[in-house]
Protein backbone atom coordinates (compact mmCIF):
# COMPACT_ATOMS: atom_id res chain seq x y z
CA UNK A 1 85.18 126.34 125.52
CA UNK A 2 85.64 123.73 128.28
CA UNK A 3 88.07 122.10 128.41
CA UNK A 4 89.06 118.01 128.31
CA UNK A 5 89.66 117.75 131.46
CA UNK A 6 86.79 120.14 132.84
CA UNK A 7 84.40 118.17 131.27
CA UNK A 8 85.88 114.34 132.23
CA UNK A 9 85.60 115.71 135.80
CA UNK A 10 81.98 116.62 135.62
CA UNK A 11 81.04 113.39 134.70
CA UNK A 12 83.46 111.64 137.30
CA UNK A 13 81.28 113.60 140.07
CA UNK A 14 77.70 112.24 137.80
CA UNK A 15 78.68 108.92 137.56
CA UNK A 16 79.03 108.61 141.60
CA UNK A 17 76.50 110.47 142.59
CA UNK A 18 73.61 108.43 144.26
CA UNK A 19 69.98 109.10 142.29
CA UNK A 20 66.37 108.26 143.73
CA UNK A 21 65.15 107.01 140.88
CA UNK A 22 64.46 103.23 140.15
CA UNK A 23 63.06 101.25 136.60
CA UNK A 24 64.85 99.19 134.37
CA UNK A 25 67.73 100.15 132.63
CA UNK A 26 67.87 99.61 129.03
CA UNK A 27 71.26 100.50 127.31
CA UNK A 28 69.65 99.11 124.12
CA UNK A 29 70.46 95.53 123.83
CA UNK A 30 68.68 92.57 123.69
CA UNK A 31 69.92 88.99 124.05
CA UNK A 32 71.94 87.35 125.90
CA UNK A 33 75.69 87.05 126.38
CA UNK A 34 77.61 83.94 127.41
CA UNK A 35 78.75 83.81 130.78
CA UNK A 36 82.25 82.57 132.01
CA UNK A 37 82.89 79.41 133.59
CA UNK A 38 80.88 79.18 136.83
CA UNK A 39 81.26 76.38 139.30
CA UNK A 40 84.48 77.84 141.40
CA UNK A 41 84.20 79.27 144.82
CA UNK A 42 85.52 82.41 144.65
CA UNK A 43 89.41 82.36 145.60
CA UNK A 44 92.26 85.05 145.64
CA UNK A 45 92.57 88.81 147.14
CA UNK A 46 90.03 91.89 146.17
CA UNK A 47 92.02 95.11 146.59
CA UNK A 48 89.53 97.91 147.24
CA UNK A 49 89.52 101.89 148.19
CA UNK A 50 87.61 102.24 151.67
CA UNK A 51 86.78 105.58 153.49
CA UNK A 52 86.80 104.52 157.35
CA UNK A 53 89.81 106.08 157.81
CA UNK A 54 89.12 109.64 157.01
CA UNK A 55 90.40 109.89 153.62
CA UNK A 56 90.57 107.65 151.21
CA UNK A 57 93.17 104.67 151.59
CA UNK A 58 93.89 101.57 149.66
CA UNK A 59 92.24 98.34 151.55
CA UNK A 60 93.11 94.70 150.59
CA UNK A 61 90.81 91.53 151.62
CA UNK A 62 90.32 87.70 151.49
CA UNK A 63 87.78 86.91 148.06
CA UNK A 64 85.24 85.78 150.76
CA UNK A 65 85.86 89.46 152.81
CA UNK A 66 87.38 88.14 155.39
CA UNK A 67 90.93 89.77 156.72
CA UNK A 68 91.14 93.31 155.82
CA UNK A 69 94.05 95.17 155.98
CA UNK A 70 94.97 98.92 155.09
CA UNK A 71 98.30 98.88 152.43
CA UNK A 72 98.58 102.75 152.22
CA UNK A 73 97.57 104.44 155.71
CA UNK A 74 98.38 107.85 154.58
CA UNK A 75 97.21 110.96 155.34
CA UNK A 76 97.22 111.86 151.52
CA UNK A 77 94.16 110.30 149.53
CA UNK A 78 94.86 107.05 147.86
CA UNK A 79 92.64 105.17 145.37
CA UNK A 80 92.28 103.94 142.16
CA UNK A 81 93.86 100.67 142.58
CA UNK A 82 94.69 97.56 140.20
CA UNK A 83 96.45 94.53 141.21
CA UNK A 84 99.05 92.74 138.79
CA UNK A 85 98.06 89.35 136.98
CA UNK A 86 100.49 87.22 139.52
CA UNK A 87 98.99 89.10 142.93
CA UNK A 88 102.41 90.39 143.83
CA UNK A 89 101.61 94.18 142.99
CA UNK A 90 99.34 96.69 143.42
CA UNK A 91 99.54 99.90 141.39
CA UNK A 92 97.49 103.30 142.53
CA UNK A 93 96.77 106.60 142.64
CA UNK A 94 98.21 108.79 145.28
CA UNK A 95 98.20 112.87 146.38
CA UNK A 96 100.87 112.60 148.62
CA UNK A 97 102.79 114.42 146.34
CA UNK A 98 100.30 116.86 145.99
CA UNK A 99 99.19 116.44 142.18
CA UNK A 100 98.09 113.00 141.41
CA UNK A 101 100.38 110.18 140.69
CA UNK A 102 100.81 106.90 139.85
CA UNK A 103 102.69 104.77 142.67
CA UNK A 104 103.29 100.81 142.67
CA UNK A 105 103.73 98.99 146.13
CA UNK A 106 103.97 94.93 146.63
CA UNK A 107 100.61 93.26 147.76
CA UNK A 108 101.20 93.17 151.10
CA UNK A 109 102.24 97.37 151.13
CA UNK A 110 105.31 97.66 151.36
CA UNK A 111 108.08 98.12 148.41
CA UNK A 112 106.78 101.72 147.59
CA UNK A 113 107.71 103.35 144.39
CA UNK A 114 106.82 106.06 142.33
CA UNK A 115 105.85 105.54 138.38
CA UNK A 116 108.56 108.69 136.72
CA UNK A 117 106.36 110.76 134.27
CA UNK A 118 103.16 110.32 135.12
CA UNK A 119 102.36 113.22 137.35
CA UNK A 120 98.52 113.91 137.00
CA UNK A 121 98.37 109.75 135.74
CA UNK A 122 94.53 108.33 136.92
CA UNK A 123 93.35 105.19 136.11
CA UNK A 124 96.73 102.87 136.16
CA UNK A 125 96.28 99.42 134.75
CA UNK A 126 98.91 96.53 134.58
CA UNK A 127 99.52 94.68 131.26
CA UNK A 128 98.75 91.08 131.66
CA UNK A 129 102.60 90.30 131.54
CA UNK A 130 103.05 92.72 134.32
CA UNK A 131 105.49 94.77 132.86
CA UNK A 132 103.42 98.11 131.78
CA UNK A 133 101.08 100.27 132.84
CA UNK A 134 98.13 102.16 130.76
CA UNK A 135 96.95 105.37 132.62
CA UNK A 136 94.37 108.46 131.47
CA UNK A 137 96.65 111.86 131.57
CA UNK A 138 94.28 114.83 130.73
CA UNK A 139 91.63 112.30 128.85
CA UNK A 140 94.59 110.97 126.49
CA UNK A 141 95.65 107.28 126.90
CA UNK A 142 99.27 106.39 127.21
CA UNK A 143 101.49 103.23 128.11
CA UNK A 144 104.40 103.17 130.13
CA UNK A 145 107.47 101.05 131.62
CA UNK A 146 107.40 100.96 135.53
CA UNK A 147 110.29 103.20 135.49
CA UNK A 148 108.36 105.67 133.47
CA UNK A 149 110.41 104.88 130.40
CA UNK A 150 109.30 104.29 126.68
CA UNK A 151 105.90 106.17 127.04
CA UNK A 152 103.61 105.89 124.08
CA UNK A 153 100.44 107.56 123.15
CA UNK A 154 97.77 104.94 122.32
CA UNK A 155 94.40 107.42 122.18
CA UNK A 156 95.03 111.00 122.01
CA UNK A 157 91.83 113.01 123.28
CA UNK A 158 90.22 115.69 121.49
CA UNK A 159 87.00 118.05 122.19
CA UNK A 160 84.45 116.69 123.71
CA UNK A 161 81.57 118.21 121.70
CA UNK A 162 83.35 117.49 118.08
CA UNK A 163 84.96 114.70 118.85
CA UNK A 164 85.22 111.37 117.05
CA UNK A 165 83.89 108.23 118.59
CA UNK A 166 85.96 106.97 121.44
CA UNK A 167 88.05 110.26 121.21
CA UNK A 168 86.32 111.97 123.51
CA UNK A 169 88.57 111.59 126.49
CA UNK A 170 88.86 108.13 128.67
CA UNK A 171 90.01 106.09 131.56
CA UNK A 172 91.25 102.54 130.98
CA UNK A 173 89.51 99.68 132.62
CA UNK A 174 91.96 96.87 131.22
CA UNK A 175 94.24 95.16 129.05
CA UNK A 176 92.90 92.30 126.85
CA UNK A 177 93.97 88.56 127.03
CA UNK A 178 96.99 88.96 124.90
CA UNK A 179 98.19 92.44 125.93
CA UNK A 180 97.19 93.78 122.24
CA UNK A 181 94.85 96.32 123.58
CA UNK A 182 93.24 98.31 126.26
CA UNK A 183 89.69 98.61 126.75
CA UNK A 184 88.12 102.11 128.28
CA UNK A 185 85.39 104.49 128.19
CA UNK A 186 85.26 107.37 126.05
CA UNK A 187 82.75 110.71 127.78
CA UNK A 188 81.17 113.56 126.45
CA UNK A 189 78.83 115.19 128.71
CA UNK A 190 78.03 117.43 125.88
CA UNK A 191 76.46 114.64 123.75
CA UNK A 192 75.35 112.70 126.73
CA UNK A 193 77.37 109.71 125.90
CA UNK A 194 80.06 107.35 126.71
CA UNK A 195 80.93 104.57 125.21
CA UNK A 196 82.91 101.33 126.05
CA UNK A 197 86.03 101.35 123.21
CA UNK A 198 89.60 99.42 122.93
CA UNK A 199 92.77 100.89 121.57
CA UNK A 200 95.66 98.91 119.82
CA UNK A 201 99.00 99.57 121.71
CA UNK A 202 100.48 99.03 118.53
CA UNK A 203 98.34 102.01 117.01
CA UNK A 204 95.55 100.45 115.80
CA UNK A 205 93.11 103.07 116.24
CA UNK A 206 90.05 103.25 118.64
CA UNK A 207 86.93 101.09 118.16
CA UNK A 208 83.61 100.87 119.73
CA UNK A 209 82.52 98.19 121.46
CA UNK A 210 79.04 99.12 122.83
CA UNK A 211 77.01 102.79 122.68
CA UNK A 212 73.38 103.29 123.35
CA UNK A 213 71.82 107.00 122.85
CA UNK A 214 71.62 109.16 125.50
CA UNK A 215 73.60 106.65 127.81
CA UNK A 216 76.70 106.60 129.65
CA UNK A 217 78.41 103.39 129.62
CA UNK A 218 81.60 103.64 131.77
CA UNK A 219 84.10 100.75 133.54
CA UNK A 220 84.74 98.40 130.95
CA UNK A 221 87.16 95.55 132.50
CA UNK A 222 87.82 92.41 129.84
CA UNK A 223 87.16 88.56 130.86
CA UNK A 224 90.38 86.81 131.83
CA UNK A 225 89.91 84.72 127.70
CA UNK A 226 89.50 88.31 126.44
CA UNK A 227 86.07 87.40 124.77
CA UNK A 228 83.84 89.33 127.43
CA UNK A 229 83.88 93.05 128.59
CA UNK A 230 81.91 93.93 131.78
CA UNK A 231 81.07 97.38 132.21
CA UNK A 232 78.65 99.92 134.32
CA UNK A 233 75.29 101.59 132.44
CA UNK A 234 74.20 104.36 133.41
CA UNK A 235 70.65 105.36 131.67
CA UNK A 236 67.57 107.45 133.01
CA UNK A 237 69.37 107.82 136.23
CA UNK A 238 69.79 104.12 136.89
CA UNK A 239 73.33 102.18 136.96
CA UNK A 240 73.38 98.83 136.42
CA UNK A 241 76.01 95.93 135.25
CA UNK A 242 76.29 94.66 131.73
CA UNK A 243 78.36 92.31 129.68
CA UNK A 244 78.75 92.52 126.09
CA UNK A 245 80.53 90.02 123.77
CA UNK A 246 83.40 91.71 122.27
CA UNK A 247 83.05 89.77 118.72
CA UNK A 248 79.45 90.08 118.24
CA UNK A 249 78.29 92.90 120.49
CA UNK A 250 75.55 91.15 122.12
CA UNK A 251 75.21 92.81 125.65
CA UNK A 252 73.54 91.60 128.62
CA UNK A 253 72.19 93.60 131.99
CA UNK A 254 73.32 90.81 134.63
CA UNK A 255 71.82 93.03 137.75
CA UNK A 256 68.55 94.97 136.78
CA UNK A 257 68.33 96.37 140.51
CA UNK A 258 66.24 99.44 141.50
CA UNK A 259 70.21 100.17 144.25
CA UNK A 260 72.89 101.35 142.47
CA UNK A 261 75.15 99.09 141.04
CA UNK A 262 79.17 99.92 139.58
CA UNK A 263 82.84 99.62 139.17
CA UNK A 264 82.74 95.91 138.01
CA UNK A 265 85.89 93.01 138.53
CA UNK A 266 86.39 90.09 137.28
CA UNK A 267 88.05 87.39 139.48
CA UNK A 268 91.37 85.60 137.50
CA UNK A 269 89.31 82.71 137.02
CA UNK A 270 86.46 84.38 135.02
CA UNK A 271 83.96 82.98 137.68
CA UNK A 272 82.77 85.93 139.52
CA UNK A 273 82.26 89.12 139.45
CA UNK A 274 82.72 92.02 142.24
CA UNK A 275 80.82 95.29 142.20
CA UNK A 276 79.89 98.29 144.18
CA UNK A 277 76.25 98.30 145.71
CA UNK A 278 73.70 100.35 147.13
CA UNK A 279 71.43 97.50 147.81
CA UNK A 280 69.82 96.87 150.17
CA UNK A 281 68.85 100.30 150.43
CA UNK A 282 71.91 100.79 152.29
CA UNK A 283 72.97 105.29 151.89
CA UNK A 284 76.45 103.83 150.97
CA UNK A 285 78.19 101.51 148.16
CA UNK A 286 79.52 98.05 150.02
CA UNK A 287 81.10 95.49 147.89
CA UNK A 288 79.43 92.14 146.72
CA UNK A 289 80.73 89.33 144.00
CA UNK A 290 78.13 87.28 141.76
CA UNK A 291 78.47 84.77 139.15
CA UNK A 292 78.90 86.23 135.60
CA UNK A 293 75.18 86.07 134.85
CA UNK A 294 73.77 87.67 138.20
CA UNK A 295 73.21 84.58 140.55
CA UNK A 296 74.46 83.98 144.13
CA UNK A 297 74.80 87.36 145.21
CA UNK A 298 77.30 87.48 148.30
CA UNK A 299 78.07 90.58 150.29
CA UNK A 300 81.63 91.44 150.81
CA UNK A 301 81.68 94.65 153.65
CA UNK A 302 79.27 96.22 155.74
CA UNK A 303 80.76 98.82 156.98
CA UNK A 304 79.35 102.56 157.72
CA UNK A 305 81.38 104.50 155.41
CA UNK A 306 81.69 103.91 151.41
CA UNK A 307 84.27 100.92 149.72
CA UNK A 308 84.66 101.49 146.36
CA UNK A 309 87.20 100.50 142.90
CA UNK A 310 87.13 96.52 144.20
CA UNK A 311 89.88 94.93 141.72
CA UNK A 312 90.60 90.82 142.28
CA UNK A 313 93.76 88.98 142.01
CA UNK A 314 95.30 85.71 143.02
């Protein structure tokens, strides 16, 4: 039978792979959502993973893309990135160790430490008060101190082909507004799904958010008021951005592009959002921001190799 993690990295390889095809995506909404304030120009950093360097390294930026600077510069691959609600921190995944694990470093790169326990850790994201970390260990969901201390498991992962909804392994995008849950993205390859769920820290079970059949719906990352979740879709081959209201479930696609479109961000002010993109036709992602419902596109990079995982902060 395979196994968890087997299976979650099969569809970590699908959901980056580049496809041909073009149409509209339809996750199976209708409607639209309400978009966040809009208004702002676009302030604060964008933390990023980049590939110009010959592996991958953790990349940090003005919100307009000017001033880019390299944090990790390490021969070991580092990625996965999420920067703390004040801007000071920047947690991430590292192989410098070997295995993956979850490191923290200040803003600026320097202040390195390791997060104890979490050896094999992906997906590390900082409470809103800064003081814990959720992280995917072998599809499970756990929380943790920043010295590793006072773990708890929050969404326990079982097989993929029987599993209950949102139990089918998953990778947190975020915490919510008042650090009461996490959102992430449960995958089965098996039953060609994945759906966008939040778990209680507390132990309030797992609850879906948005499904759609024979869709994979991956990246969920909550507004800063907690009342939106923005997330990737992936259907017929095509990847597009959504939103969907967390208290009604009305879900909106704010790009509808033949490129590829992922790994959505909010910025702290709820304003904009930054993304991955293939457009215009380019053979590699560069990073853009928009406004929450799709206007005033604005490209980020150019670069010849791929940036990827953009996260914003102050």
């Amino acid at each position: 039978m395979t196994t968890i993690t087997t299976m979650l990295a099969v569809l970590l390889a699908l959901f980056l792979v580049a496809c041909s095809d073009s149409g509209t995506p339809d996750d199976g909404a209708s409607g639209t959502a309400s978009p966040a304030a809009t208004g702002a120009e676009p302030y604060g950093k964008i933390a990023f993973v980049a590939f110009r360097d010959g592996n991958q390294e953790i990349y940090i930026m003005n919100a307009d893309g000017s001033d880019e600077r390299n944090l990790t510069n390490h021969e070991a691959e580092d990625f996965d990135p999420d920067i703390s609600r004040d801007g000071a921190r920047i947690a991430f995944v590292s192989k410098r160790s070997g295995l993956p694990g979850i490191y923290v470093m200040n803003s600026d790169g320097s202040g390195l430490e390791v997060v104890p326990n979490t050896g094999g850790g992906l997906s590390p994201r900082w409470s809103r008060d800064g003081t814990r970390l959720a992280f995917s260990n072998g599809g499970s969901i756990s929380v943790t101190n920043l010295d590793g201390g006072d773990q708890q498991l929050i969404m326990e992962a079982e097989d993929p082909g029987t599993a209950a909804p949102c139990r089918a392994g998953g990778f947190p995008g975020s915490w919510s507004a008042d650090d009461e849950r996490v959102a992430y993205y449960s995958a089965s390859g098996s039953l060609s799904v994945a759906q966008v769920c939040t778990v209680g820290v507390d132990g309030d079970g797992p609850k879906v958010i948005a499904q759609a059949p024979d869709a994979y719906l991956v990246e969920p990352v909550f507004s800063p008021d907690g009342r939106l979740i923005v997330y990737r879709a992936i259907v017929d081959n095509q990847h597009d951005i959504w939103i969907v209201d967390v208290e009604s479930g009305e879900r909106t696609n704010i790009t509808d592009d033949p490129a590829l479109d992922i790994e959505p961000s909010w910025s702290p002010d709820g304003a904009w959002i930054a993304y991955g993109s293939l457009r215009p036709g380019e053979p590699h992602f560069d990073l853009f921001i928009m406004r929450p419902d799709g206007s005033d596109v604005r490209r980020l990079t150019e670069h010849a190799t791929k940036e990827a995982n953009p996260v914003w902060g102050p």
